[in-house]
N, C-alpha and C. Protein backbone atom coordinates (compact mmCIF):
# COMPACT_ATOMS: atom_id res chain seq x y z
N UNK A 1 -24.57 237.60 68.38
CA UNK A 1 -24.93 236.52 69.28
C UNK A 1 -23.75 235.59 69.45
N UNK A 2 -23.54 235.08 70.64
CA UNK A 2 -22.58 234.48 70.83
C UNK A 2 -22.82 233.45 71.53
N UNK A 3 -22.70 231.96 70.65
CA UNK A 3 -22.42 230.16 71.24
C UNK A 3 -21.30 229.80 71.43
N UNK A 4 -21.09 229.85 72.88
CA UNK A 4 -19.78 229.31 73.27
C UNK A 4 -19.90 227.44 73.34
N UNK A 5 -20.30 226.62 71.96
CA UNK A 5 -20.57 225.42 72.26
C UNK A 5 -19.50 224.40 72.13
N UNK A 6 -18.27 224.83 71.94
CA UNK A 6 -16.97 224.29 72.08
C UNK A 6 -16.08 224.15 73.06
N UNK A 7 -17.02 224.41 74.60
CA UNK A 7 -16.40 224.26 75.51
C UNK A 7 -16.67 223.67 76.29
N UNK A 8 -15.66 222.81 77.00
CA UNK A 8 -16.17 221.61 77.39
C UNK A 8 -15.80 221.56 79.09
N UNK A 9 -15.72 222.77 79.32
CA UNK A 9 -15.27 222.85 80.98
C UNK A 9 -16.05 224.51 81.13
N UNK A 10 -17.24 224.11 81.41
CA UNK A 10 -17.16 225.57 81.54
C UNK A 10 -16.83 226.65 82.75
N UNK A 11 -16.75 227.96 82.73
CA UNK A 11 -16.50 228.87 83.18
C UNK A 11 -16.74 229.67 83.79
N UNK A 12 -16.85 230.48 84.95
CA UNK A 12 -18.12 231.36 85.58
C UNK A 12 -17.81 232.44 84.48
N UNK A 13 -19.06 233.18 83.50
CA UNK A 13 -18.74 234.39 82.75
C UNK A 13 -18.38 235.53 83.48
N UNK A 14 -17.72 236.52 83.01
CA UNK A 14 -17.72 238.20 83.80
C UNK A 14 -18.77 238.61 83.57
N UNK A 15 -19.80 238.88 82.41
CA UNK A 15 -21.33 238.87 82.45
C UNK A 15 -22.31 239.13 83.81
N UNK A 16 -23.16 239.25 83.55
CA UNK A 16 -24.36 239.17 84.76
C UNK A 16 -24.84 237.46 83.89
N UNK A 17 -25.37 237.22 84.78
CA UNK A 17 -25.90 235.82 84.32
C UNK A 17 -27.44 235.58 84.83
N UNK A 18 -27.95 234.28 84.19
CA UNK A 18 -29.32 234.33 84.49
C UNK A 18 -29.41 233.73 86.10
N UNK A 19 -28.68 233.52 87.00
CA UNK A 19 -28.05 233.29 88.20
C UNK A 19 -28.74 234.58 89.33
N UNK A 20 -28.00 235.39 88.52
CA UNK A 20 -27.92 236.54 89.43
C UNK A 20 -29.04 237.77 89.44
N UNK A 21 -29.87 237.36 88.02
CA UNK A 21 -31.52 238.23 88.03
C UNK A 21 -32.24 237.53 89.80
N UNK A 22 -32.76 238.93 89.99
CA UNK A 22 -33.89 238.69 91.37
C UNK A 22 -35.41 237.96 90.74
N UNK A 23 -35.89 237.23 91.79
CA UNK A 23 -37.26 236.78 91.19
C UNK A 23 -38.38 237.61 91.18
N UNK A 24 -39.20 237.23 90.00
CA UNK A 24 -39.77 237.97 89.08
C UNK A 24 -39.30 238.72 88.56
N UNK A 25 -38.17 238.80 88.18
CA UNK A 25 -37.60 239.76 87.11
C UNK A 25 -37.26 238.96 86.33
N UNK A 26 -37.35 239.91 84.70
CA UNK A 26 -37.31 239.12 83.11
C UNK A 26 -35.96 240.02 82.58
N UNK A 27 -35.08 239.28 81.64
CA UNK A 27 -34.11 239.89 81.20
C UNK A 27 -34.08 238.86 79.98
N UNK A 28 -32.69 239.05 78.81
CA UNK A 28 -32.73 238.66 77.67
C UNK A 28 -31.74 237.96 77.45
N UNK A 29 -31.65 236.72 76.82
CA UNK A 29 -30.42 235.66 77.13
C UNK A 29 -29.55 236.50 76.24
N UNK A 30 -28.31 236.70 76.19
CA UNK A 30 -27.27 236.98 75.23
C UNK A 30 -26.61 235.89 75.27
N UNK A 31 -25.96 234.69 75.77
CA UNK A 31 -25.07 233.81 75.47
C UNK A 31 -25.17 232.58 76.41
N UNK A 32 -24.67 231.66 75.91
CA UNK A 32 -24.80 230.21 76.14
C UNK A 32 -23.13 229.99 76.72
N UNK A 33 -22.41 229.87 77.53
CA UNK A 33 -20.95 229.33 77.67
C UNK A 33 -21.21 227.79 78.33
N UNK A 34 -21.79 227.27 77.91
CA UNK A 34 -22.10 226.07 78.48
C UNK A 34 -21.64 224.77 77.61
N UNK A 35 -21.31 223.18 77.83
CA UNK A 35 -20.97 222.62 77.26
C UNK A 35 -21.96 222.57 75.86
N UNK A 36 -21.81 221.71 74.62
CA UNK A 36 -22.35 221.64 73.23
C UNK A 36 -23.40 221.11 73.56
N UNK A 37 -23.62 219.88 74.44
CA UNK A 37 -24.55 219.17 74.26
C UNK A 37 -26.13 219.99 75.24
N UNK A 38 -25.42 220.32 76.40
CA UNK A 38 -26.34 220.92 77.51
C UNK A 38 -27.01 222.24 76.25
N UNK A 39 -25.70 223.23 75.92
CA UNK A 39 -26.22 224.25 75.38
C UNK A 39 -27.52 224.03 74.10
N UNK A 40 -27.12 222.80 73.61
CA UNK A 40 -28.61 222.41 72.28
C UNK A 40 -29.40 222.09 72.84
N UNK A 41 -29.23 221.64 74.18
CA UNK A 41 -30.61 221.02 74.78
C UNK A 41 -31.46 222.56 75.22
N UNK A 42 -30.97 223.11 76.02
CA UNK A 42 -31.37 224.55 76.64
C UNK A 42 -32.20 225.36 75.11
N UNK A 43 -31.01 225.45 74.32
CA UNK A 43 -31.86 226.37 73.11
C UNK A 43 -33.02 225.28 72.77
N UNK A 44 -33.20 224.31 72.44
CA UNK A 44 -33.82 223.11 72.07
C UNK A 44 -35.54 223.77 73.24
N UNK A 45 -35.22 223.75 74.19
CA UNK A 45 -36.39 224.42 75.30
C UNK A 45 -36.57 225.91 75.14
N UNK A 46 -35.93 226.60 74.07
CA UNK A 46 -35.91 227.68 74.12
C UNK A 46 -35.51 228.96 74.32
N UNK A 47 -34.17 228.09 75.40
CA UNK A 47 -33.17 229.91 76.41
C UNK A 47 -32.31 230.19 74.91
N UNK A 48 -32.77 230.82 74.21
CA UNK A 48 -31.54 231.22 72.64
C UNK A 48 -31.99 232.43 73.36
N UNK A 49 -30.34 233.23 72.28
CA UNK A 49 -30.38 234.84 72.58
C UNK A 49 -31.26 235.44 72.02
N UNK A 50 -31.70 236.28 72.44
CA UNK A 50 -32.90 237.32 72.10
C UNK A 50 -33.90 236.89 73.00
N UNK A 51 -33.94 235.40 73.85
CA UNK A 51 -35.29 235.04 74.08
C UNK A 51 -35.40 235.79 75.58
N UNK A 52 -36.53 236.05 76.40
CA UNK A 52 -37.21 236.94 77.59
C UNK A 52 -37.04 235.61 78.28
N UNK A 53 -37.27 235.88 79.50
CA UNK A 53 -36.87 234.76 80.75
C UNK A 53 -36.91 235.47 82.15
N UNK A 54 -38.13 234.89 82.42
CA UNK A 54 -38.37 235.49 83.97
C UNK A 54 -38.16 234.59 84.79
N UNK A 55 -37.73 234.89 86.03
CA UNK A 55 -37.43 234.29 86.88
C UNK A 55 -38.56 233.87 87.79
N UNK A 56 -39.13 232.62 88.33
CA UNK A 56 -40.13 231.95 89.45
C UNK A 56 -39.00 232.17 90.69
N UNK A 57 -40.11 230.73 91.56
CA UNK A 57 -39.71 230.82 92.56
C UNK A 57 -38.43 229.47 92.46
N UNK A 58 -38.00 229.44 93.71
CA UNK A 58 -36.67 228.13 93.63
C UNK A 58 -36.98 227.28 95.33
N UNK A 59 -36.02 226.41 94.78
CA UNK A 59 -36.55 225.28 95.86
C UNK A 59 -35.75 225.42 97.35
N UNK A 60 -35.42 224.65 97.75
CA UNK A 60 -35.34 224.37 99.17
C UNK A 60 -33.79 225.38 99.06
N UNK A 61 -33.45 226.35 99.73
CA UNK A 61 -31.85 226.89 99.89
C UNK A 61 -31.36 227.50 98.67
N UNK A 62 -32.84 227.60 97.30
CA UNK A 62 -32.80 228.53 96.51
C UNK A 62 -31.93 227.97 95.28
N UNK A 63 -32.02 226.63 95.42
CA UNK A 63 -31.73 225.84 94.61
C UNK A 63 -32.28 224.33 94.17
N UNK A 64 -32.65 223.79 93.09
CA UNK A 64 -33.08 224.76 91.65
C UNK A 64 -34.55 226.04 91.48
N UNK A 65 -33.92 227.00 90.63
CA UNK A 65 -34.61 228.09 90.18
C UNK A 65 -35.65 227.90 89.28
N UNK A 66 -36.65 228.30 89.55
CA UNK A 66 -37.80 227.93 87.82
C UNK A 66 -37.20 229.19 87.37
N UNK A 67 -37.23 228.59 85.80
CA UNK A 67 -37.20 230.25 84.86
C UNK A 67 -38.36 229.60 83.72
N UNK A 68 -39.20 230.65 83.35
CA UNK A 68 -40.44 231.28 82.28
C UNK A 68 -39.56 231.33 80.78
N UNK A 69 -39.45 230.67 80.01
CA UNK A 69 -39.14 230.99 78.70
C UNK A 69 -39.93 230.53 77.62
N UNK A 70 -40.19 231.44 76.88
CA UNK A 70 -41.57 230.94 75.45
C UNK A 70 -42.76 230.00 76.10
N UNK A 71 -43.43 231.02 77.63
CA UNK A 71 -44.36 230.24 77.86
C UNK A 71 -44.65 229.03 78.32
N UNK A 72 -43.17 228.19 78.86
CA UNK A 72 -42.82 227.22 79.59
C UNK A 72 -42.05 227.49 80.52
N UNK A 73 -41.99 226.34 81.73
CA UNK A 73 -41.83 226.88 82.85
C UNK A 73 -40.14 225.42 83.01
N UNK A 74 -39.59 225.52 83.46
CA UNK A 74 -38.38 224.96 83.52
C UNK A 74 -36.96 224.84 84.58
N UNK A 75 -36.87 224.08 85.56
CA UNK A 75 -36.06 224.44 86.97
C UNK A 75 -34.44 224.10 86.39
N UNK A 76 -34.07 225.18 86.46
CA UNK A 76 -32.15 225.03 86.45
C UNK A 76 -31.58 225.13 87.83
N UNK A 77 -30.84 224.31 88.15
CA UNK A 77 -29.65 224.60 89.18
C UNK A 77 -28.95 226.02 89.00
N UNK A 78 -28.09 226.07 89.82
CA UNK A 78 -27.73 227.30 89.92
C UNK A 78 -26.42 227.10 89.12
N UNK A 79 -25.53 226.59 88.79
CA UNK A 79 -24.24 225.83 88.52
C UNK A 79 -24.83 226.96 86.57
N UNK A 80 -25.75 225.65 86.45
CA UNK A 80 -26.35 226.16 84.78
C UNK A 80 -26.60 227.35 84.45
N UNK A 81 -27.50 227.87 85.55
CA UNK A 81 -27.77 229.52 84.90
C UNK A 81 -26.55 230.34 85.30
N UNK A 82 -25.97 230.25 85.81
CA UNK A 82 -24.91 230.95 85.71
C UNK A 82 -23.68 231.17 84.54
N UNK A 83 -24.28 230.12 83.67
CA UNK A 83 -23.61 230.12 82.78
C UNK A 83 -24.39 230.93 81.18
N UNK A 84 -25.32 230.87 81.69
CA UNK A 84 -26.34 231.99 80.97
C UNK A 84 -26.40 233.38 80.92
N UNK A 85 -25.92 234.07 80.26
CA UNK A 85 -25.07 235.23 80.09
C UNK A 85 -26.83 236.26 79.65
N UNK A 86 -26.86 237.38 80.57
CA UNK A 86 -28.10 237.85 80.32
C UNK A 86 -27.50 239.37 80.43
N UNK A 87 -28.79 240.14 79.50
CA UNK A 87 -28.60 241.84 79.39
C UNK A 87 -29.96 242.23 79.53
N UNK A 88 -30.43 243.52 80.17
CA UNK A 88 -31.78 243.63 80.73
C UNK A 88 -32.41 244.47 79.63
N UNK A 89 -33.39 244.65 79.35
CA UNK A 89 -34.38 245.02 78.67
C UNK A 89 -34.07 245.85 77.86
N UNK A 90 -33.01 246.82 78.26
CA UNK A 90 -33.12 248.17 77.78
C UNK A 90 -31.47 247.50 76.62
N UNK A 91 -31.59 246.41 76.57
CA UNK A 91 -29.83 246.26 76.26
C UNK A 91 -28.23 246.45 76.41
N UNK A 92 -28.64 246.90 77.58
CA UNK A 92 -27.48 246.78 79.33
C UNK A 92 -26.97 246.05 79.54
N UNK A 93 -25.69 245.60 80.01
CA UNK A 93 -25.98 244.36 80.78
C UNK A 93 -26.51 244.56 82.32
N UNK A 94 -27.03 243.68 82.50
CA UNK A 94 -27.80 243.53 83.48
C UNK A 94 -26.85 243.00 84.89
């Protein structure tokens, strides 16, 4: 598992990200590249690796996205999940 929480500018990953899953589709967080504080807050709601995360619907121009994690429902911008590094079910990346 990998916390990228030492970075303080973050980065678009080479990854698939939780950005780029279609809605209603569920995949599995593998990594956080997001600043320290955002990234404790996110695991803090739940997006840690290993956790499932389906994608809702999103707002006006498809921005912000709801995503489903541990049974709560939660809207990210697009900026954030993209920084959410995801692999699909089968342990792919996605």
């Amino acid at each position: 598992m990998n916390f990228n929480l030492n970075n303080s500018e973050p980065s678009r990953p080479a990854s698939a990200s939780l950005a780029d899953l279609p809605q209603g589709q569920t995949a599995e967080v593998s990594a956080l590249h997001l600043p320290r504080n955002t990234s404790e807050h996110l695991m803090w709601l739940g997006f840690v690796p290993g956790a499932k995360v389906t994608v809702g619907q999103s707002g006006p121009g498809g921005d912000p996205r709801v995503y489903t994690v541990s049974g709560s429902s939660f809207a990210l911008r697009r900026e954030t999940a993209q920084q959410i590094l995801i692999v699909s079910s089968t342990g792919v990346q996605a």
